[in-house]
Protein backbone atom coordinates (compact mmCIF):
# COMPACT_ATOMS: atom_id res chain seq x y z
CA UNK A 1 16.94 22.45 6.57
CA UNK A 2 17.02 19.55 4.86
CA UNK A 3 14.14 17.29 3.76
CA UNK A 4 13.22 13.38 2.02
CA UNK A 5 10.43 12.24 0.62
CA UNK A 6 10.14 8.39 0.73
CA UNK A 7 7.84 5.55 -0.37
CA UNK A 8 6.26 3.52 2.84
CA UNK A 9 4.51 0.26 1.14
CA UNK A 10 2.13 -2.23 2.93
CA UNK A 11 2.97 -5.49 3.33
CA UNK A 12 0.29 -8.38 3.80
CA UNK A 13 0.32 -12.18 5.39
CA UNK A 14 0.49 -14.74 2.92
CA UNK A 15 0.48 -17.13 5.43
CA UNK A 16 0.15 -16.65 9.76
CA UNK A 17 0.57 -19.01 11.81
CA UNK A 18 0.58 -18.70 16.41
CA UNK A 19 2.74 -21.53 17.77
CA UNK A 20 2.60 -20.35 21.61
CA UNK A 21 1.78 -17.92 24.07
CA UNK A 22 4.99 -16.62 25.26
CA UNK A 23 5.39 -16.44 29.16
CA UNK A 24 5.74 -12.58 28.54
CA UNK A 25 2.34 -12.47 27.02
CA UNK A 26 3.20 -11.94 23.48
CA UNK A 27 2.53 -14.75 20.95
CA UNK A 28 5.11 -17.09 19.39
CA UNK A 29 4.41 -16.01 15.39
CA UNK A 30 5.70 -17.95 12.02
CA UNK A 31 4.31 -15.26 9.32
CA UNK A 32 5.61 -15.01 5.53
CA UNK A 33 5.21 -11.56 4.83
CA UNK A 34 4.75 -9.48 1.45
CA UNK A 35 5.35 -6.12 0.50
CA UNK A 36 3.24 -4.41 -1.70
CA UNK A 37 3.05 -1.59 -4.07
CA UNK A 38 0.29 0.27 -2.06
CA UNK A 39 2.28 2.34 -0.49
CA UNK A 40 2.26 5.85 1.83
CA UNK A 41 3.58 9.09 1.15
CA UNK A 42 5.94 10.31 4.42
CA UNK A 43 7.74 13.52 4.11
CA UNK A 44 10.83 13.94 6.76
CA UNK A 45 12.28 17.37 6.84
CA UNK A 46 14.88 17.93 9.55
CA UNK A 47 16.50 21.25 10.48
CA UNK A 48 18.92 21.84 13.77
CA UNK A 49 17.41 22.10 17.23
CA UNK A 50 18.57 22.71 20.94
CA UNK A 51 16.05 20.87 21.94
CA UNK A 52 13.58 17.92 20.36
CA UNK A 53 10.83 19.23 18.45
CA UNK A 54 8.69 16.44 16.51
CA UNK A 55 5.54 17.81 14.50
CA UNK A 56 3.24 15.45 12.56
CA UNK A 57 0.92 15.99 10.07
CA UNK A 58 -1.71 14.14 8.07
CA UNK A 59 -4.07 14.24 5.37
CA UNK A 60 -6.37 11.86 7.07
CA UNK A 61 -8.23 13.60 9.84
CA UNK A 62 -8.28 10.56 11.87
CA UNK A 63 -5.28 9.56 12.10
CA UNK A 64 -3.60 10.76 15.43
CA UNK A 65 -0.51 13.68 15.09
CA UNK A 66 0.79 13.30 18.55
CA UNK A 67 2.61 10.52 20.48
CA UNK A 68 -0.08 7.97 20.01
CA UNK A 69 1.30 7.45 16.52
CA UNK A 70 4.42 5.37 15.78
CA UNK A 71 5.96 7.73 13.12
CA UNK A 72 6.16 10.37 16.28
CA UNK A 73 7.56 7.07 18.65
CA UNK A 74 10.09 6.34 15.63
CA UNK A 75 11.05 9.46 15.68
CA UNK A 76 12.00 10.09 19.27
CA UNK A 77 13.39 6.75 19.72
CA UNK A 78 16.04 7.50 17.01
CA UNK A 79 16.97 10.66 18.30
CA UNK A 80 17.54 9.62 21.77
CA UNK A 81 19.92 6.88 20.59
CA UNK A 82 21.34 8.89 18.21
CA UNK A 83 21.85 11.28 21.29
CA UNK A 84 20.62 14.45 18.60
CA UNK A 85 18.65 17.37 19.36
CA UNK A 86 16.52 18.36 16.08
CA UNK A 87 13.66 19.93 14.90
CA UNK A 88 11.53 17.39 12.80
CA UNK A 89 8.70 17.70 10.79
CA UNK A 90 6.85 14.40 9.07
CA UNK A 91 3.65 14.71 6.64
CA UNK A 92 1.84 12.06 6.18
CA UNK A 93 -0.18 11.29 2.81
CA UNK A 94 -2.41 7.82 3.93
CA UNK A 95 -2.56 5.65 1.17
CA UNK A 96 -2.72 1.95 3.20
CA UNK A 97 -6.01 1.90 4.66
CA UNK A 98 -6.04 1.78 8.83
CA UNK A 99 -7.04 -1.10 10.92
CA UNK A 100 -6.11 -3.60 8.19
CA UNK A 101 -3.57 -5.82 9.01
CA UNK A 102 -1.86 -4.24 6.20
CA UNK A 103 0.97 -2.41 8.28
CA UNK A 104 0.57 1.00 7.67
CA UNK A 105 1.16 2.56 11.04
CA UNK A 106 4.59 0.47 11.42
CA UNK A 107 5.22 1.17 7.44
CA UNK A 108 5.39 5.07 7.83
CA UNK A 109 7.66 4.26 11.38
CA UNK A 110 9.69 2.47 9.15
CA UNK A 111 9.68 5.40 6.54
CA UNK A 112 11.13 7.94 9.26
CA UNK A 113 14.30 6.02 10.60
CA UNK A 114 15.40 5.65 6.93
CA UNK A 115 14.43 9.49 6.70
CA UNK A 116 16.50 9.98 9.65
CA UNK A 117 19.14 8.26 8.91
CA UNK A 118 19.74 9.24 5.63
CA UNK A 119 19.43 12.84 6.78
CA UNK A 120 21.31 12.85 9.84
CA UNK A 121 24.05 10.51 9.29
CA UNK A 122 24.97 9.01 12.53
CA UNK A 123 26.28 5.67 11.35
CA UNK A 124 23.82 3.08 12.51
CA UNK A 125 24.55 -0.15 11.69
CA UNK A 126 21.83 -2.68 10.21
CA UNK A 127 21.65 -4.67 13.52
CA UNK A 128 21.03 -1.14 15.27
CA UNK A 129 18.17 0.03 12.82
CA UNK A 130 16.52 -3.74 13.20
CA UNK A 131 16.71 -3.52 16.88
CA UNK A 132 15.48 0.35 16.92
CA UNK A 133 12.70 -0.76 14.82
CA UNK A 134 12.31 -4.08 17.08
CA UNK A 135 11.62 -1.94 20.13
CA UNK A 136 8.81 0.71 18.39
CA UNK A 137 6.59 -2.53 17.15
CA UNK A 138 6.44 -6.37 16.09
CA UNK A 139 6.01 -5.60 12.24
CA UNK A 140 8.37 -2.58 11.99
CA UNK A 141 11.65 -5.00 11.15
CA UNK A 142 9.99 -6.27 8.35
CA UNK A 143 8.91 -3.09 6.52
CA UNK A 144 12.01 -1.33 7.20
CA UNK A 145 13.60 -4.56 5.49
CA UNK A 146 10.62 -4.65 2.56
CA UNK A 147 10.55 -7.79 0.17
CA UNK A 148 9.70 -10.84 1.49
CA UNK A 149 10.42 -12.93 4.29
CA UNK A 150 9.70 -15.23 7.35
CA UNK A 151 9.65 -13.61 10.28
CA UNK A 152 8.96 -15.34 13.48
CA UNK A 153 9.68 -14.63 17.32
CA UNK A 154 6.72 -11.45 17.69
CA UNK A 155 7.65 -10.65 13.99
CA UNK A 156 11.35 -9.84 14.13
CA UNK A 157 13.52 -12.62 13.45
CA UNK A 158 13.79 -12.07 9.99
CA UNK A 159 14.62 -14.34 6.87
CA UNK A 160 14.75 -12.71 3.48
CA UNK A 161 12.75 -14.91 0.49
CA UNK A 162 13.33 -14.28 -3.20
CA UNK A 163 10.88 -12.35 -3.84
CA UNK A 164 7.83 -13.71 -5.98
CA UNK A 165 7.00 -10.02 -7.25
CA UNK A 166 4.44 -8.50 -9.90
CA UNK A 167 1.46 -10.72 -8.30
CA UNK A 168 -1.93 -9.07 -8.85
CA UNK A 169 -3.90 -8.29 -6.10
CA UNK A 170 -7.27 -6.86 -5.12
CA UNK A 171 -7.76 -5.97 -1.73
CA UNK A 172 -11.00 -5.22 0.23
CA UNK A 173 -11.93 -4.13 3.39
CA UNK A 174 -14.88 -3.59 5.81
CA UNK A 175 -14.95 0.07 7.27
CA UNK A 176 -15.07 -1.93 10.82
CA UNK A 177 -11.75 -2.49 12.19
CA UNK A 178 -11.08 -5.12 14.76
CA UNK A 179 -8.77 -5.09 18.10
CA UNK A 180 -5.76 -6.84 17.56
CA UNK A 181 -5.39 -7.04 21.61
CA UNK A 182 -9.15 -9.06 22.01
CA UNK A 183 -8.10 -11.08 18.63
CA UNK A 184 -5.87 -12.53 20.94
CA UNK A 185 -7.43 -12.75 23.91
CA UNK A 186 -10.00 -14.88 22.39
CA UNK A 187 -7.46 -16.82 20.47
CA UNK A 188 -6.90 -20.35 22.13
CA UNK A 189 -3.71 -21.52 20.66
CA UNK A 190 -4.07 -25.49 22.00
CA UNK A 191 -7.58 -25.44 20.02
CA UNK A 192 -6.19 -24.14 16.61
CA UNK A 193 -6.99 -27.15 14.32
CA UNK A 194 -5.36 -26.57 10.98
CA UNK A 195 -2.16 -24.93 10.54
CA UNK A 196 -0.96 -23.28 7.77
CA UNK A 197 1.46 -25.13 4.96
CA UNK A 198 4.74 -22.21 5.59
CA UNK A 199 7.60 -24.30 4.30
CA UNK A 200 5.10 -25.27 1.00
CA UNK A 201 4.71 -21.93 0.72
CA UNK A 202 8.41 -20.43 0.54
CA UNK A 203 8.82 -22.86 -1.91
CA UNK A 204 6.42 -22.08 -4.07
CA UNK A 205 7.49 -18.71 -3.52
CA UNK A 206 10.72 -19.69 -4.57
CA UNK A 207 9.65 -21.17 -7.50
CA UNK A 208 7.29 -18.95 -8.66
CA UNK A 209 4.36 -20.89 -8.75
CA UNK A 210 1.23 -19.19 -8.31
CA UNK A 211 -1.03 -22.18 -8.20
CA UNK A 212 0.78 -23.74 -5.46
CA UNK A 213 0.87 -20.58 -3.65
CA UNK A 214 -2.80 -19.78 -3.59
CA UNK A 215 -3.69 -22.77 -2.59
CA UNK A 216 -1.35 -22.73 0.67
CA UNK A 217 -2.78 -19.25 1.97
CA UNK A 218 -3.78 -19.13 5.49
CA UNK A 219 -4.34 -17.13 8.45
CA UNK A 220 -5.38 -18.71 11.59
CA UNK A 221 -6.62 -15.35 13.37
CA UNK A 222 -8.79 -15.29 10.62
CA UNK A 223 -12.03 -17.44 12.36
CA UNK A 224 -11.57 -15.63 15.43
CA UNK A 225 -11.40 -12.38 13.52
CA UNK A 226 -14.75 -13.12 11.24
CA UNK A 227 -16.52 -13.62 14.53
CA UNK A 228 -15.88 -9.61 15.32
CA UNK A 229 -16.24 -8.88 11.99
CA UNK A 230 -18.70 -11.15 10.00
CA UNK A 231 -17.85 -9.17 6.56
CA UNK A 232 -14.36 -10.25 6.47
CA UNK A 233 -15.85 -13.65 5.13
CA UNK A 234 -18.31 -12.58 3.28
CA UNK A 235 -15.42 -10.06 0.72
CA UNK A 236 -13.47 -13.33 1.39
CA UNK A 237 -16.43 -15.18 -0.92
CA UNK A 238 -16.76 -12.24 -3.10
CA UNK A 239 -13.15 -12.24 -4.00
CA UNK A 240 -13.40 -15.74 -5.32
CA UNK A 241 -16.75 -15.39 -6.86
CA UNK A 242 -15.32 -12.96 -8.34
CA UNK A 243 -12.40 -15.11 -10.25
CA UNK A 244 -9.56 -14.79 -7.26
CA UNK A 245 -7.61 -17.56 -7.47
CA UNK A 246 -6.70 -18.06 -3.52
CA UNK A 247 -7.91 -15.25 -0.85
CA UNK A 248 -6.99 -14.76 2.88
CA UNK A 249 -7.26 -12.27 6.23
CA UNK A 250 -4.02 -10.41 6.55
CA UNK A 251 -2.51 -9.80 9.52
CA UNK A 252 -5.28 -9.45 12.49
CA UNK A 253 -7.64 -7.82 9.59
CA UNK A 254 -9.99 -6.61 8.78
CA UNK A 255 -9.05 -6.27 5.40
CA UNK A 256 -8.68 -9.04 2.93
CA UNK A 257 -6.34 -9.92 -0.18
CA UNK A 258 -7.28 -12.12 -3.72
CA UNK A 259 -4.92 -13.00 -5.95
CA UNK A 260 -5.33 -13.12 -9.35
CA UNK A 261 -4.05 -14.73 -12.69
CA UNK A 262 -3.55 -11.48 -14.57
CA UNK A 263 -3.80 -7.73 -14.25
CA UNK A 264 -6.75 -7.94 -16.22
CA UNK A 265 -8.88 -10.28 -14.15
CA UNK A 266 -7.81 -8.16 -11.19
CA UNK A 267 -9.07 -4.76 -12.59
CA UNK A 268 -12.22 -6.30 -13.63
CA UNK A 269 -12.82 -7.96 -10.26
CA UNK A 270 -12.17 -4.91 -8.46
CA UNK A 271 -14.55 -3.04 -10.81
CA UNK A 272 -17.40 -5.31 -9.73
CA UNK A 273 -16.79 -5.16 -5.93
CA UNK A 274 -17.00 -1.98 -5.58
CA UNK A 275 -20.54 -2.14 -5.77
CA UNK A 276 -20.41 -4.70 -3.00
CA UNK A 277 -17.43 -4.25 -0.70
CA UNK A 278 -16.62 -0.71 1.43
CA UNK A 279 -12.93 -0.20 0.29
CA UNK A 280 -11.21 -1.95 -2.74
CA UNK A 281 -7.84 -1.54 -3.79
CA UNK A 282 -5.58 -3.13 -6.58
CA UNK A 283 -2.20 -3.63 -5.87
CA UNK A 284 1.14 -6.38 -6.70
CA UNK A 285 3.56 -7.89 -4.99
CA UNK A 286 6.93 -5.78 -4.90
CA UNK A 287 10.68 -6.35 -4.16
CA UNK A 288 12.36 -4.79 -1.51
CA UNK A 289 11.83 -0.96 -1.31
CA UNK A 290 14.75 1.34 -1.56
CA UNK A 291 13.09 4.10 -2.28
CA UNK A 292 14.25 7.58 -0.85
């Protein structure tokens, strides 16, 4: 039997912009994503098999253990192109909230192939782990890569950024979640008016300057988001009353990110919406994740 434990962080949207509807129905994206150092637990423990075994556990009661979540999809799809048999067992310890826009389903997908693949050795190349993650979801190639980059097509055309990393964050969100499939649906790409600044923002990125950055973050799904779920603007408001420097939606929401000057402004800004906001985290940008 042999067994990892590995670090599974959520990433956020700094910016997210939709350039098209795709004739397949998916959405042309241009997103400059963020990892974080809010991260899951997943434990992968792998012992030999005749046959394809795959429990999941969790210390979240809601979250689904069978093949409705993407850790269990990860984990089959690897095996099957590994062409292995093998008893697997993955715990789960939810620290990324769910429904956020924060990527914690696709994070802890992530978290198995490296688990598998460090445990069972079967020589993928990088190409083969992007496209394995490519085909369980859009945001999976990112957080198996961690750090920051661009990614564009549905999410999986990848291209690494230096990484702007020890940012201070506070993050809130709503206990209402919001469909990512009617987000869309009542998106209307031809009428989106302002678009967000990407290339201003990669070079900020690049040269580490926070003021130019906050000022630059954007999320178009965020208006059509705020309609489903009217609190998303009002812990958008909060966050800057409460000294955030820039704030934005990430992802399809619901939950929403401030950045702050220091460490200290964060903590005490997440100390006073508490008393306001459902969920509130603190949290910093971080480079790409190796851990195992």
């Amino acid at each position: 039997m042999k067994k990892l434990t590995i670090s599974a962080p959520a990433k956020i949207n700094l910016t997210l912009d939709v350039l098209a509807r795709r004739a397949d129905g998916y959405h042309e994206l241009s997103t400059v994503m963020q990892s974080l150092s809010l991260a899951d637990t997943v434990e992968v423990e792998v012992e030999p098999s005749a046959e394809t075994v795959i429990e999941l556990t969790c210390d979240k009661p809601f979250v689904p253990t069978d093949e409705r979540n993407i850790a269990v999809k990860a984990a089959n799809a690897f095996l099957q192109h590994a062409r292995m048999h093998a008893h697997v067992r993955i715990a789960l310890q939810k620290r990324i909230p769910v429904g956020a826009g924060m990527g914690g389903g696709s994070t802890d997908a992530a978290a198995v192939l490296r688990g598998l693949d460090a445990l069972l050795c079967p020589g993928f190349s990088a190409e083969t782990m992007n496209a394995l993650a490519k085909s369980i979801g859009a945001d999976v190639p990112f957080v198996l890569q961690g750090g920051c980059a661009l990614a564009e097509g549905i999410g999986e055309a990848l291209q690494p950024i230096p990484v702007f990393s020890g940012i201070p964050l506070v993050i809130c969100k709503p206990r209402a979640s919001a469909s990512t499939k009617e987000i869309f649906t009542r998106l209307k790409v031809d009428a989106i008016a302002e678009h967000p600044d990407t290339a201003g923002v990669i070079e900020a990125i690049r040269e580490k300057n926070l003021s130019a950055l906050v000022y630059r973050l954007f999320n178009v799904l965020e208006p059509v988001t705020t309609e489903l779920c009217p609190a998303i603007g009002e812990y958008r408001r909060a966050l800057l009353k409460n000294g955030a420097m820039g704030a934005a939606m990430t992802g399809s929401g619901t939950a929403v990110f401030g950045v702050f000057a220091d460490h200290a402004a964060a903590a005490k800004a997440a100390k006073a919406l508490r008393s306001v906001c459902d969920q509130v985290w603190q949290a910093e940008t971080i480079c790409e994740n190796k851990s195992l």
